[in-house]
Each structure stands twice: as structure tokens, then as C-alpha cells.
N, C-alpha and C. Protein backbone atom coordinates (compact mmCIF):
# COMPACT_ATOMS: atom_id res chain seq x y z
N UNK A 1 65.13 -94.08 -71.71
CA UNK A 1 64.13 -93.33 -72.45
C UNK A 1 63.16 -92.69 -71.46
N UNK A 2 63.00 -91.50 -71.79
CA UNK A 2 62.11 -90.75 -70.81
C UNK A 2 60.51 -90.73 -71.09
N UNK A 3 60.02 -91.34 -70.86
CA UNK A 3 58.37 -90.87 -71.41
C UNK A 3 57.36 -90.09 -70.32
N UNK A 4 56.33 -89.58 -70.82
CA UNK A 4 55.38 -88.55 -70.07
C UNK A 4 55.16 -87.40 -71.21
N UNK A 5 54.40 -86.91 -71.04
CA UNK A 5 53.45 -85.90 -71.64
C UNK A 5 54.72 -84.83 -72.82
N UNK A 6 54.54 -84.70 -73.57
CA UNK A 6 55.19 -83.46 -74.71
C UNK A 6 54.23 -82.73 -74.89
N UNK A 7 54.90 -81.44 -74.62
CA UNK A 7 53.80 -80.32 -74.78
C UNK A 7 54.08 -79.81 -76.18
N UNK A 8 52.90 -80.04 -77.11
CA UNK A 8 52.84 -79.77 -78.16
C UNK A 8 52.65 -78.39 -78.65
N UNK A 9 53.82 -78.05 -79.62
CA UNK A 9 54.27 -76.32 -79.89
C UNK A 9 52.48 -75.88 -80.81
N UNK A 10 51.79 -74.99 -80.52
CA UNK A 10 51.48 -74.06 -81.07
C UNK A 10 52.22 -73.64 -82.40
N UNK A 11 51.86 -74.06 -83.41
CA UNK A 11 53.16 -73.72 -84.49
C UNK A 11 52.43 -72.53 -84.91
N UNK A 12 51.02 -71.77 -84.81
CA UNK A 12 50.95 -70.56 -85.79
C UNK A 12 51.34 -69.77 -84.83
N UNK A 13 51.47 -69.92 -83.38
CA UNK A 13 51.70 -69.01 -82.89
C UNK A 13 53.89 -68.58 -82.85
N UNK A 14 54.32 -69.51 -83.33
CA UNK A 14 55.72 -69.50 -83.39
C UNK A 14 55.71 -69.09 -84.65
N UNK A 15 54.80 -69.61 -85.89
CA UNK A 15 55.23 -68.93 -86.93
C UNK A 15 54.55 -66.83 -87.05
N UNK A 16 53.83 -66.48 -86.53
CA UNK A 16 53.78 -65.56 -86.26
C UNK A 16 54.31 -64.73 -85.57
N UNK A 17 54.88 -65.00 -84.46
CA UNK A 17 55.95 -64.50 -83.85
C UNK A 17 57.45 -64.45 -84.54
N UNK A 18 57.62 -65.60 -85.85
CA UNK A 18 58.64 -65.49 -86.70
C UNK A 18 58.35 -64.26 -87.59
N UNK A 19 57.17 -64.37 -88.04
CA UNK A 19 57.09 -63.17 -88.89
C UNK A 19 57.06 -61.86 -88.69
N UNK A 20 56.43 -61.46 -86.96
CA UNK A 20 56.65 -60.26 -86.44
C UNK A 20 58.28 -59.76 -86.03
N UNK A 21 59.19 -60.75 -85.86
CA UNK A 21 60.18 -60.79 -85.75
C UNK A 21 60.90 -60.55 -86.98
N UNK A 22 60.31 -61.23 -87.70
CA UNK A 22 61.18 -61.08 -89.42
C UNK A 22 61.06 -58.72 -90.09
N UNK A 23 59.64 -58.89 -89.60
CA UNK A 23 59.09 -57.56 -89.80
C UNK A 23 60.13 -56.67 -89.14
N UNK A 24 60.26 -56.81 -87.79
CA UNK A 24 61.27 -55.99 -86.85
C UNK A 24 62.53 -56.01 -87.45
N UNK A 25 62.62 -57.25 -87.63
CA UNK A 25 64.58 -57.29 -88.17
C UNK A 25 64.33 -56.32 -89.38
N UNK A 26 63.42 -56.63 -90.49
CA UNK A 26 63.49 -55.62 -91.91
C UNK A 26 63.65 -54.39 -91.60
N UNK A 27 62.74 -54.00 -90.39
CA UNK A 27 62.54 -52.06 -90.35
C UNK A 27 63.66 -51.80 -89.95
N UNK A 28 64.31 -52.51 -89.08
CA UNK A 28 65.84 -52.31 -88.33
C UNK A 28 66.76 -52.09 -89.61
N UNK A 29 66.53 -53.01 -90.27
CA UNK A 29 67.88 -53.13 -91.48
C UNK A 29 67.83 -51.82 -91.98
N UNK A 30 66.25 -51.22 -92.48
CA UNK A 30 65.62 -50.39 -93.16
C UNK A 30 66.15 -48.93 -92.84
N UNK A 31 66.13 -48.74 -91.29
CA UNK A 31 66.46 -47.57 -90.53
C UNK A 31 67.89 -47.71 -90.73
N UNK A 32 68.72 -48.78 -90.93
CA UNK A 32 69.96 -48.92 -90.65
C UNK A 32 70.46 -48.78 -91.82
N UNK A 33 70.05 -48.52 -92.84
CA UNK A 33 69.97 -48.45 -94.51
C UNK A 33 70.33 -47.16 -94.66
N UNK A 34 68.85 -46.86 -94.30
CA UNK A 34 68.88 -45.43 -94.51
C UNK A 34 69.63 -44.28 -93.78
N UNK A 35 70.31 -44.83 -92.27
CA UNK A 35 71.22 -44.00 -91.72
C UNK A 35 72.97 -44.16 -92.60
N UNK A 36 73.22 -44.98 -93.44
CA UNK A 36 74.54 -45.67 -93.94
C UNK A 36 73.98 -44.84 -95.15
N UNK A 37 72.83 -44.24 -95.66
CA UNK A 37 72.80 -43.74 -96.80
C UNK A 37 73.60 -42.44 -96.66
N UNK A 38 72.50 -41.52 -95.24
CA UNK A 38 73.00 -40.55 -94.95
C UNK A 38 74.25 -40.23 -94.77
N UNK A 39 74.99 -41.28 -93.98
CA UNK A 39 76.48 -41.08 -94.16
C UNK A 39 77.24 -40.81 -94.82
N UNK A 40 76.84 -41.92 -96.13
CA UNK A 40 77.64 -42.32 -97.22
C UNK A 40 77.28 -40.86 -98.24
N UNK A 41 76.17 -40.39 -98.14
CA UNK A 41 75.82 -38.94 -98.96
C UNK A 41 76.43 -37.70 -98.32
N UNK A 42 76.67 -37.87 -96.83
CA UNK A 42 77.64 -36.98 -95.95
C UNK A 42 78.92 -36.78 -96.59
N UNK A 43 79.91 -37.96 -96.16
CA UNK A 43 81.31 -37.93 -96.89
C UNK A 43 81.29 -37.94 -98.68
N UNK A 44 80.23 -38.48 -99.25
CA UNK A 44 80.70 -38.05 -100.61
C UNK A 44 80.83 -36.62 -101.24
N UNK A 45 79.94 -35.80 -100.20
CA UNK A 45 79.47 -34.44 -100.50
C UNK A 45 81.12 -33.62 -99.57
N UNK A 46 81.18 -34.18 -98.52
CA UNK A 46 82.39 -33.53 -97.85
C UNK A 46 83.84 -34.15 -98.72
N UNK A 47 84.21 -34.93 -99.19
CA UNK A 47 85.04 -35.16 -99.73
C UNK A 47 84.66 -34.50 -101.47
N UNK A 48 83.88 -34.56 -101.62
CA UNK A 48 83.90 -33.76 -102.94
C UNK A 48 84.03 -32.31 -103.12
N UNK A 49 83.68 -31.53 -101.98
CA UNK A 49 84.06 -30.24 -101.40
C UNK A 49 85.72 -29.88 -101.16
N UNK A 50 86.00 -31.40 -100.66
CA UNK A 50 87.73 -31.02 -99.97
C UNK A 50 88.61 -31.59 -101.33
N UNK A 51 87.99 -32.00 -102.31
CA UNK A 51 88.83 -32.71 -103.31
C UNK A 51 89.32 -31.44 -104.67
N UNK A 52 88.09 -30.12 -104.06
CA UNK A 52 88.68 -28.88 -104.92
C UNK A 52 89.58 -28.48 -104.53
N UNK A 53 89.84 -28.48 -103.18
CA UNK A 53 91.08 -27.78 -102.70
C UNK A 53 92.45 -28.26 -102.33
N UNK A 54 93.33 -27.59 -102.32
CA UNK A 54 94.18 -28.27 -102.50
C UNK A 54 95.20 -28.01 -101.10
N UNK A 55 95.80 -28.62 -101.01
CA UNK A 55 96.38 -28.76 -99.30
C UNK A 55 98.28 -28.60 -99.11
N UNK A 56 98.56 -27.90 -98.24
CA UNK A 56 100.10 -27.37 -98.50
C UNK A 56 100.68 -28.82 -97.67
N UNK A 57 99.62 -29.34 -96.83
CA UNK A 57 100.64 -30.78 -96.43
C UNK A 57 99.30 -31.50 -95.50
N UNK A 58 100.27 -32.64 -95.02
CA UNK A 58 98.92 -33.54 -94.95
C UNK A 58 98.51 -33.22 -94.08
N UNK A 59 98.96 -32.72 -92.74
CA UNK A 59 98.02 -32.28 -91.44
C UNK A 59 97.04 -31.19 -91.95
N UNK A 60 97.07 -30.07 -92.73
CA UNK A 60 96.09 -29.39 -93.25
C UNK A 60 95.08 -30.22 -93.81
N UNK A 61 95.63 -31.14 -94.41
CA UNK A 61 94.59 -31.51 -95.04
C UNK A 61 93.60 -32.82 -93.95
N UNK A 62 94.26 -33.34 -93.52
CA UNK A 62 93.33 -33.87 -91.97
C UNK A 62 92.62 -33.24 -91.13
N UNK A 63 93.13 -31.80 -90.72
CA UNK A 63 92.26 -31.04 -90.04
C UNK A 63 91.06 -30.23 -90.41
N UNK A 64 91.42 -30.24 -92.12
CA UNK A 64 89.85 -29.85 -92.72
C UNK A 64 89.15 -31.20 -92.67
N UNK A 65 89.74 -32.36 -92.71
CA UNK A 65 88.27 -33.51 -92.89
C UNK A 65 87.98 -33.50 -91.29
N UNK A 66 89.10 -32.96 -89.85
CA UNK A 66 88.17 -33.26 -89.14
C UNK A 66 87.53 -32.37 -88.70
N UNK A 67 87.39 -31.16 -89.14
CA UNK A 67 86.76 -29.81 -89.24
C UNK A 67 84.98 -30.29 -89.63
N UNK A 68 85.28 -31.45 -90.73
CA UNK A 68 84.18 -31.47 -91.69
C UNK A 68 83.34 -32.61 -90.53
N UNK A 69 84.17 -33.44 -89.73
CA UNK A 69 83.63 -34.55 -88.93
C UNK A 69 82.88 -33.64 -87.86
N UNK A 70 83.77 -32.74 -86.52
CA UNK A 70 83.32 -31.91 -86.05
C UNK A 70 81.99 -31.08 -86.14
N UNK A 71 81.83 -30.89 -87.50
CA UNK A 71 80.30 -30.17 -87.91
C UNK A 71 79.53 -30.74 -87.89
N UNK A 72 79.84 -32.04 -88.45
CA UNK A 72 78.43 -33.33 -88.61
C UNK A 72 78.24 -33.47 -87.19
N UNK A 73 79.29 -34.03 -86.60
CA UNK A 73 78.87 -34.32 -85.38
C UNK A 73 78.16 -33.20 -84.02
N UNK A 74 78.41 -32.18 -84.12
CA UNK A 74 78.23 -30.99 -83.43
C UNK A 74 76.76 -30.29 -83.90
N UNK A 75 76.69 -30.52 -85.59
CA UNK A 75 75.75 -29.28 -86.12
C UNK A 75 76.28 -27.99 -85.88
N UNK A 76 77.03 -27.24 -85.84
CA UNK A 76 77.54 -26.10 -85.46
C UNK A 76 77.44 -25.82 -84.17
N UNK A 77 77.26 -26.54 -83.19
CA UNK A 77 77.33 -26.00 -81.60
C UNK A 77 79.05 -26.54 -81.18
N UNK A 78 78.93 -26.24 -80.08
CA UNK A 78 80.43 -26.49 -79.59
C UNK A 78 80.75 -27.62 -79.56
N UNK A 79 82.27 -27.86 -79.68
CA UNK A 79 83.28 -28.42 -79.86
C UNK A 79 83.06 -29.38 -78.40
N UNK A 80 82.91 -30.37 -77.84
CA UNK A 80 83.69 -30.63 -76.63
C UNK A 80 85.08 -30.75 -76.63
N UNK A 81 85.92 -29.92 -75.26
CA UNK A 81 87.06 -30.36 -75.16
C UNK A 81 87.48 -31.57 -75.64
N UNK A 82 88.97 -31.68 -76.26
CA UNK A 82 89.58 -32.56 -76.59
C UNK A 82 89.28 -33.68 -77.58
N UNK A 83 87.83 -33.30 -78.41
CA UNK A 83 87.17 -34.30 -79.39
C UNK A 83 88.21 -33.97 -80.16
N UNK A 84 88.76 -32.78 -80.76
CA UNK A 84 89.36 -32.31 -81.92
C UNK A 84 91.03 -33.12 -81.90
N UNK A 85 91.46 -33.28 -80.48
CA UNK A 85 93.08 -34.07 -80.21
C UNK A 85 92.72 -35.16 -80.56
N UNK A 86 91.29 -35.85 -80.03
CA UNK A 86 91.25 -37.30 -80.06
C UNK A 86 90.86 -37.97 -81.65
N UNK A 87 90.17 -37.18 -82.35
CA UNK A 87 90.15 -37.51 -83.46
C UNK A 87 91.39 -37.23 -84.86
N UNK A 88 92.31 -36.17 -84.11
CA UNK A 88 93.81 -36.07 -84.58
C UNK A 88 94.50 -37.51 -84.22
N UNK A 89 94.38 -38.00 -83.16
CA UNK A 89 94.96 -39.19 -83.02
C UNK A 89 94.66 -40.12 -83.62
N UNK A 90 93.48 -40.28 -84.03
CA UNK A 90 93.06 -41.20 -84.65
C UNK A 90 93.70 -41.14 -86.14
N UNK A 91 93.47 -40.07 -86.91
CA UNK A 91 94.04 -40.57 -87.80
C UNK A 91 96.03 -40.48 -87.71
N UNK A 92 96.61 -40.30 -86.84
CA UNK A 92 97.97 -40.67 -86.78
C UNK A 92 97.99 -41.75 -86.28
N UNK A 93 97.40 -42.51 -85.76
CA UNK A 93 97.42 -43.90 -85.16
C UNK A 93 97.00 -44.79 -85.92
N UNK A 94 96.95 -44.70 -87.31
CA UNK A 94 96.04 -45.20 -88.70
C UNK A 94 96.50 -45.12 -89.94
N UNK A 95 97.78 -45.51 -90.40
CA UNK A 95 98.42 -45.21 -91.45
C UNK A 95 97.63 -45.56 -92.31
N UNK A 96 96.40 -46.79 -92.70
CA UNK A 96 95.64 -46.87 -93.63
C UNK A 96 94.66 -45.82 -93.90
N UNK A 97 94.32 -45.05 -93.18
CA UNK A 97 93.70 -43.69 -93.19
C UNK A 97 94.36 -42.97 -94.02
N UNK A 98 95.49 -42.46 -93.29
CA UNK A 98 96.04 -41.78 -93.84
C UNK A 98 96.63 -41.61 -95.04
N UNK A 99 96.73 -42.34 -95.59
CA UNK A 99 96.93 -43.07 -96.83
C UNK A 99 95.80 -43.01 -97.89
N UNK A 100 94.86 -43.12 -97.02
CA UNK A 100 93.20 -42.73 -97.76
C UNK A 100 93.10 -41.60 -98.39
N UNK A 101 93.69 -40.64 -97.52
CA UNK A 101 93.66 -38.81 -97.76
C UNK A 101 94.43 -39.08 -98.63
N UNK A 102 95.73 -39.01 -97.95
CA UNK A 102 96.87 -38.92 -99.46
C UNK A 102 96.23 -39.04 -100.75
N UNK A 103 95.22 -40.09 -100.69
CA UNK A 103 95.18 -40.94 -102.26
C UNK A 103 93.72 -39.67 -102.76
N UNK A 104 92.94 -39.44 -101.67
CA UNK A 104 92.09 -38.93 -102.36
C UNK A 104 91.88 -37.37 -102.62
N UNK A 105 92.57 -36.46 -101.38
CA UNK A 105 92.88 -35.20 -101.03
C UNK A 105 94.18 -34.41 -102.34
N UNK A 106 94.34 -33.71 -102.55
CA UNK A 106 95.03 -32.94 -103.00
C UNK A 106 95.88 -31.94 -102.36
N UNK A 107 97.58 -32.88 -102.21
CA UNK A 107 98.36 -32.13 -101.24
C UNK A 107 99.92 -31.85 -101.85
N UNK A 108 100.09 -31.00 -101.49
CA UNK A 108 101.34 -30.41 -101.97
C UNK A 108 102.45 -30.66 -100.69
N UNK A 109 103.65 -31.39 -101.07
CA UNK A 109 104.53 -31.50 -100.50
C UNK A 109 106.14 -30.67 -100.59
């Protein structure tokens, strides 16, 4: 058994520091809320746009959603090289994706 001095915790100062901490985590969630809103109001608005039209096969219809990704991400300025291959890959490397379109896009085979 070890004995000698225990330094006794300050508890308002731990519980205040819990609560400034609790505060931080909320605004975080808060900002993180509200960016998953924006998203989620992004693709419902871009998929409800691409769900009028109708598509002669499925690569057309992938290259308008990543047409639609491209913009978000860009704002209308340029393209960087090779974003447009790498995000083609992505969805061929992703049959559950792709499968997504199928189900939600309108394509003619």
C-alpha cells in the first residue's frame, strides 16, 4: 500500500471544463448538422433535376451525376485534371452505386 499526500481534484473546475467541452462537442455536431443538411438538400435537388430526364444508357447517366458532383465541388471554375476519370472510377469500382442510379435515374437500354 502506498501512502503520502492525494492531491485532491478541484471538481468545479473539471466539471466546468466538462461543460465547456460538452458546449464545443454540441457546436461541432451543430456545424456538422448543418453541413449534412446542405448536402443532403444538394443531392435531393440534383437528383430530382436528373430524375426528369431520361438517359440512353448508364454511363450517360453517371456522367451527368458527375457533371452535377464537378459543379458542387468546383462552383463553376475549372475542372482539375483527371478529377472527372477518378470519379468515373469510382463509380465502376462500386457496383452498389451503380445500382443506386439504375434504381433511381431513368435509363433506357
Amino acid at each position: 500500500m502506498v501512502r503520502g499526500k492525494v492531491k485532491k481534484i478541484d471538481r468545479s473546475k473539471f466539471s466546468h471544463r466538462v461543460k465547456a467541452d460538452s458546449c464545443a462537442a454540441k457546436e461541432a455536431v451543430g456545424r456538422e448538422s448543418q453541413e449534412e443538411s446542405s448536402i443532403l438538400a444538394f443531392w435531393s435537388e440534383a437528383l430530382d433535376a436528373l430524375e426528369g430526364r431520361s438517359f440512353c444508357s448508364e454511363d450517360e447517366a453517371i456522367y451527368a451525376v458527375i457533371d452535377l458532383v464537378l459543379e458542387r465541388l468546383t462552383k463553376g471554375g475549372d475542372v482539375e485534371p483527371g478529377l472527372r476519370d477518378f470519379l468515373k472510377d469510382l463509380f465502376d469500382t462500386d457496383p452498389e452505386l451503380r445500382e443506386e442510379i439504375r434504381g433511381i435515374l431513368s435509363i433506357r437500354s
